[in-house]
Structures are given as structure tokens and as C-alpha cells.
C-alpha atoms as a PDB file:
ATOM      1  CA  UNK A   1     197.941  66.693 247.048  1.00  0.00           C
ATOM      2  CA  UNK A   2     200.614  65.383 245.396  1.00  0.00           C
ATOM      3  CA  UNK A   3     204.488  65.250 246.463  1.00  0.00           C
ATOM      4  CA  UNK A   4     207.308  65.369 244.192  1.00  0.00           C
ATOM      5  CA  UNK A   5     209.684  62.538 245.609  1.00  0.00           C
ATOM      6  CA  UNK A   6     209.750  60.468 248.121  1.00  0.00           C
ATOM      7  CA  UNK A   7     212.919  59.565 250.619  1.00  0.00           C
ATOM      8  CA  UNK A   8     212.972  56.906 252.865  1.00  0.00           C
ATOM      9  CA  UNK A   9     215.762  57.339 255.599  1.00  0.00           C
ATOM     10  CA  UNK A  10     217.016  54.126 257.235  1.00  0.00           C
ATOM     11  CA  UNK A  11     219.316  53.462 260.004  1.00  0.00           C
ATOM     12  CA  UNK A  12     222.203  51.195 259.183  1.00  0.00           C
ATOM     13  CA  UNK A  13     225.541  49.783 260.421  1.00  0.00           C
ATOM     14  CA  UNK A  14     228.265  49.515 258.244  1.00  0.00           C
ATOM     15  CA  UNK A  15     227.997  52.077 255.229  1.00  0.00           C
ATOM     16  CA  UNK A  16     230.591  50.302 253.194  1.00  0.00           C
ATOM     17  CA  UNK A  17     228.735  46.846 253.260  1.00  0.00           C
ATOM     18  CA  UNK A  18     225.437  48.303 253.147  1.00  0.00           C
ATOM     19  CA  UNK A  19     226.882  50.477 249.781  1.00  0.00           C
ATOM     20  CA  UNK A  20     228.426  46.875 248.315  1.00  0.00           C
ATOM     21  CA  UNK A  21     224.804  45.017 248.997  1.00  0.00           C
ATOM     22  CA  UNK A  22     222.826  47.532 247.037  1.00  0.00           C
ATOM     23  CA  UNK A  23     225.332  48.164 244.363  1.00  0.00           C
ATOM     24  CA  UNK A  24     225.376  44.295 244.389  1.00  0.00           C
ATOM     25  CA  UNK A  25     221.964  44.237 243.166  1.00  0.00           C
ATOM     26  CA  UNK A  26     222.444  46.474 240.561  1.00  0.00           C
ATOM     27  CA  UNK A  27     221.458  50.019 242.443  1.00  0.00           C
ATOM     28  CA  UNK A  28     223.388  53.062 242.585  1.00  0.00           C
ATOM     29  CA  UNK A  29     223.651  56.148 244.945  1.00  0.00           C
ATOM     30  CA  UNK A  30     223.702  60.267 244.157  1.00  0.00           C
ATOM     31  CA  UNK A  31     227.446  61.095 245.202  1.00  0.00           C
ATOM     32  CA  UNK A  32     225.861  64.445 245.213  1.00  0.00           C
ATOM     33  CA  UNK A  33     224.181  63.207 248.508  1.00  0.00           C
ATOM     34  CA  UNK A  34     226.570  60.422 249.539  1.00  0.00           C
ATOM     35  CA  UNK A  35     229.243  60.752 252.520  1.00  0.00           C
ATOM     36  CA  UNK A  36     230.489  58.707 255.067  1.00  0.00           C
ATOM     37  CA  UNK A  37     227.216  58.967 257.617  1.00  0.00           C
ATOM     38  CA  UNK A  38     224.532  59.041 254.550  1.00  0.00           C
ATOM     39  CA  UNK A  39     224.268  57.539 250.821  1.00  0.00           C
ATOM     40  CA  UNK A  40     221.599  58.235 248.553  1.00  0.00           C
ATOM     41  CA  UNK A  41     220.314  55.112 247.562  1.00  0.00           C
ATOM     42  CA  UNK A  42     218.693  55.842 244.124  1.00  0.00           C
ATOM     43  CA  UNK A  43     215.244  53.494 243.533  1.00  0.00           C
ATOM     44  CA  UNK A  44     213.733  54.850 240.992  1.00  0.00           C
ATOM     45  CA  UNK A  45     213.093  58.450 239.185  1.00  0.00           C
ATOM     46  CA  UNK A  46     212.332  60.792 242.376  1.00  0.00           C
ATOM     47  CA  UNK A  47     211.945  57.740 244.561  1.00  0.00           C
ATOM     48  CA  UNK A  48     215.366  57.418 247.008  1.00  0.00           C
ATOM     49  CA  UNK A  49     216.181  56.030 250.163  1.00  0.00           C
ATOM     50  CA  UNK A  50     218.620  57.709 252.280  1.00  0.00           C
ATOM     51  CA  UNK A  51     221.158  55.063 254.022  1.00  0.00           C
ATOM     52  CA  UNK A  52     222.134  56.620 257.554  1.00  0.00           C
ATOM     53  CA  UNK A  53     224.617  55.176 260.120  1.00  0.00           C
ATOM     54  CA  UNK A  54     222.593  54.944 263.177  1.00  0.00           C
ATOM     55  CA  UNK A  55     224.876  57.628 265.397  1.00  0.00           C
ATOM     56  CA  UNK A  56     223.788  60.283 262.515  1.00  0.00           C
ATOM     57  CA  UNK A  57     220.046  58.945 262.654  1.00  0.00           C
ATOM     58  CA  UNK A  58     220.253  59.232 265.846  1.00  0.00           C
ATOM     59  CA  UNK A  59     220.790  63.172 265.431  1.00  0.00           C
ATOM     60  CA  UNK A  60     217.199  63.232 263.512  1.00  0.00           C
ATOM     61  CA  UNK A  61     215.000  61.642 266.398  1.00  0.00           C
ATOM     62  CA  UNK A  62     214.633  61.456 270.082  1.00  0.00           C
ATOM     63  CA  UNK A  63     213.378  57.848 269.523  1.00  0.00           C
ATOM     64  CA  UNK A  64     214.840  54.390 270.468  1.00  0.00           C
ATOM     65  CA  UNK A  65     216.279  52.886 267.066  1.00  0.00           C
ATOM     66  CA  UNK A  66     214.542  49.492 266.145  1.00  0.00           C
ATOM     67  CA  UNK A  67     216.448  46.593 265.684  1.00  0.00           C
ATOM     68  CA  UNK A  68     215.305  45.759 262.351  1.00  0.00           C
ATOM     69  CA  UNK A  69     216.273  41.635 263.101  1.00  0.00           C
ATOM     70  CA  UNK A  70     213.807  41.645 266.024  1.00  0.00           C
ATOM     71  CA  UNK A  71     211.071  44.210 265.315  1.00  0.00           C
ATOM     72  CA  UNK A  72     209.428  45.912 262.345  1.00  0.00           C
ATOM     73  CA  UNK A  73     208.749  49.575 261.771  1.00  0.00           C
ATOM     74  CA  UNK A  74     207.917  49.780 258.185  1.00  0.00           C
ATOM     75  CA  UNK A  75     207.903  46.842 255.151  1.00  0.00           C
ATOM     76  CA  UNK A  76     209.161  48.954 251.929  1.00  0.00           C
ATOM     77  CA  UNK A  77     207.524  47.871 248.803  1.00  0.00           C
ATOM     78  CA  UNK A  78     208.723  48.150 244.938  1.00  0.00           C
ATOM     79  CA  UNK A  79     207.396  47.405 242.002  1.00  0.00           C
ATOM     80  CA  UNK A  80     209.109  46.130 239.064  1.00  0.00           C
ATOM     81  CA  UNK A  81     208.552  45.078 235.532  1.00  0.00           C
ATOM     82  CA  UNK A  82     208.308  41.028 235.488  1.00  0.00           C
ATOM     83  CA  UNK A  83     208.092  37.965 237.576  1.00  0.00           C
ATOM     84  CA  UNK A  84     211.691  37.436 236.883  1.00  0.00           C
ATOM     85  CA  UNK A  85     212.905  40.489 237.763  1.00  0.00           C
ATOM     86  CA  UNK A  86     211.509  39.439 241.584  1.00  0.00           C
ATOM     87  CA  UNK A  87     213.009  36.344 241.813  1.00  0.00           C
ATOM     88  CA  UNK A  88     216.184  38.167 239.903  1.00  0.00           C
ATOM     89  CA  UNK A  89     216.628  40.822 242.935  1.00  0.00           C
ATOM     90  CA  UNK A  90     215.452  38.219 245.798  1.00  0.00           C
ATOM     91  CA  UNK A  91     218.482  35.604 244.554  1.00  0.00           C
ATOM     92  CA  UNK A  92     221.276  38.672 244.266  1.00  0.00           C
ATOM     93  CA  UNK A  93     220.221  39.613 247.821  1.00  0.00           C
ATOM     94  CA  UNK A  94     220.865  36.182 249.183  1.00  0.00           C
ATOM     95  CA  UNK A  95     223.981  36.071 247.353  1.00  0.00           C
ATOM     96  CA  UNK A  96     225.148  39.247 249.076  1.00  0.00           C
ATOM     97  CA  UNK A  97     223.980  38.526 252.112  1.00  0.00           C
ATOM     98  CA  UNK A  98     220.593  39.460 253.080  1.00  0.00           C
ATOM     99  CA  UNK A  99     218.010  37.001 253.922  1.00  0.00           C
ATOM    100  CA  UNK A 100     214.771  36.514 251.478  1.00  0.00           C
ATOM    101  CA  UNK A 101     211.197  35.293 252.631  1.00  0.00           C
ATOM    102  CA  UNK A 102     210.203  32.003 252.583  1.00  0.00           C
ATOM    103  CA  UNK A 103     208.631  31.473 249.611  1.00  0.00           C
ATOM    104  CA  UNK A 104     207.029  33.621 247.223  1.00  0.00           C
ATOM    105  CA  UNK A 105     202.759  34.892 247.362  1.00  0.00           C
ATOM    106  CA  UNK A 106     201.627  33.942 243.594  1.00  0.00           C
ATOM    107  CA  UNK A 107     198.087  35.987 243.813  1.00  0.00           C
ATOM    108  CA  UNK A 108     197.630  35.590 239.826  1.00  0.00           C
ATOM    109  CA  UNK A 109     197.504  39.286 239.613  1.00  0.00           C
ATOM    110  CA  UNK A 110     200.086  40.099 241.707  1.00  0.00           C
ATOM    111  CA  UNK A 111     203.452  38.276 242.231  1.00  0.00           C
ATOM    112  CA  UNK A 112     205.593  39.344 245.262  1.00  0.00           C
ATOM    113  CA  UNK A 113     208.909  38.192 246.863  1.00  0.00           C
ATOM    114  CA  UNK A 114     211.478  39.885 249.084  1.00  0.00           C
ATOM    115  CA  UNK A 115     214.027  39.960 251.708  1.00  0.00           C
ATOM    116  CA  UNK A 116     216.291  41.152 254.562  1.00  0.00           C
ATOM    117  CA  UNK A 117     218.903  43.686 253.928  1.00  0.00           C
ATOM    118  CA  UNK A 118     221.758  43.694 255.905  1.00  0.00           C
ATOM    119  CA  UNK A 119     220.288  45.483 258.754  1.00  0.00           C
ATOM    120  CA  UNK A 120     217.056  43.582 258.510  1.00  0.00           C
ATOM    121  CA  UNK A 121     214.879  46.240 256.884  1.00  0.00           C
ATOM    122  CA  UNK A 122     212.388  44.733 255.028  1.00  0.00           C
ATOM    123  CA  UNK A 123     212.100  44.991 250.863  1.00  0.00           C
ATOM    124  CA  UNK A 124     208.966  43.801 249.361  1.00  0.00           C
ATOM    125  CA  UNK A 125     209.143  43.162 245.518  1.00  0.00           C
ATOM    126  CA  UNK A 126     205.756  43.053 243.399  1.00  0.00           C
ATOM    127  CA  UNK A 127     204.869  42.467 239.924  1.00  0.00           C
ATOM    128  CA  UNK A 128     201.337  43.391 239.471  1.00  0.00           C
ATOM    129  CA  UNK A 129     200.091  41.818 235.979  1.00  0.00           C
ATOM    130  CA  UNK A 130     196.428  43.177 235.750  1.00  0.00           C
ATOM    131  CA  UNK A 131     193.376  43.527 238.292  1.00  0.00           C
ATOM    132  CA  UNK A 132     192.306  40.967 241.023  1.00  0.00           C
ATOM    133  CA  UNK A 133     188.681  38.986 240.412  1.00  0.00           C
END
């Protein structure tokens, strides 16, 4: 099996400061699927995440919506290209006001930071330099 693109769909808040804290980090979204209740957050080539105020999530699911700042559904991971680039996107979310991890995980093979959006979903950052052992 293999799927052509992915798209993550998370409930937010605020669509105009969750648009500014992405677009503060250097990401940009598909006008083509953008409005007022959803944004296409564009990660990557065919990867996306679809920002949704939580009264039009709401219309997708008969579920309670998680606070994200109390309890975890999901921890979204992406990979980038260097060390630096991390510890690049970890310091502009802090600056725009999301909240980064403690500290860093150096696994010699693997180097991963991340942080709190806005809403308190979870983004995982990981360089992966080569194979563990």
C-alpha cells in the first residue's frame, strides 16, 4: 500500500494567530484550501496539515475535543535536514509563542527537539544522521 499525501487536521483557536505562528517559522498555507474555519498548512511536498477552528472540527466528529495543554492525542513528528535546523525551528517557536521541550534527546544518530504550538499540539523535530549501534 502506499498513499499519496498525508493531512493531518487539527483543532485550533484563533486562525489568525495560529496563521502568524506558522508563517513565523517560515511555513506557508495553500490559499487554494485556506478560509476563515480551515488553512492548509503546507509541511512538505504532499505532506499538509489542515488548521481547523474547533466549531468546524467539531462538524467532522462526534468526539469530545482534547485540550491539547492538558492531554495528548497524537505527537507529530518532522524530519529535517541538520541539527541546526532543529534548534532553528524550536527557538522561532518560542519566539512566537509556543512552548519547546525541555531540553533536547542527542541519540548520536538521531537528534530531536520540539515544542508546543499555540494550542498545545505537539511538534517533534528530528535529524537522523545515519543508523543506531
Amino acid at each position: 500500500m502506499s498513499h499519496k499525501q498525508l493531512f493531518i487536521n487539527l483543532p485550533i483557536k484563533d486562525m489568525a494567530k495560529s496563521r502568524a505562528f506558522f508563517e513565523s517559522l517560515g511555513y506557508q498555507f495553500n490559499p487554494q484550501f485556506s478560509n476563515d474555519q480551515g488553512a492548509c498548512l503546507v509541511l512538505g511536498e504532499n505532506l499538509f496539515a489542515m488548521l481547523l477552528t474547533e466549531p468546524f472540527f467539531a462538524t467532522f466528529t462526534k468526539k469530545t475535543i482534547v485540550n491539547a495543554h492538558e492531554s495528548v492525542e497524537a505527537l507529530l513528528c518532522l524530519s529535517c535536514d541538520s541539527r541546526e535546523e532543529v534548534d532553528g525551528l524550536v527557538a522561532q517557536a518560542a519566539a512566537a509563542g509556543g512552548k519547546p521541550q525541555e531540553q533536547a534527546q542527542d541519540h548520536g544518530f538521531m537528534y530531536s527537539h520540539g515544542f508546543e504550538d499555540l494550542d498545545g499540539h505537539k511538534w517533534e523535530l528530528v535529524h537522523m544522521s545515519g543508523q543506531p549501534g
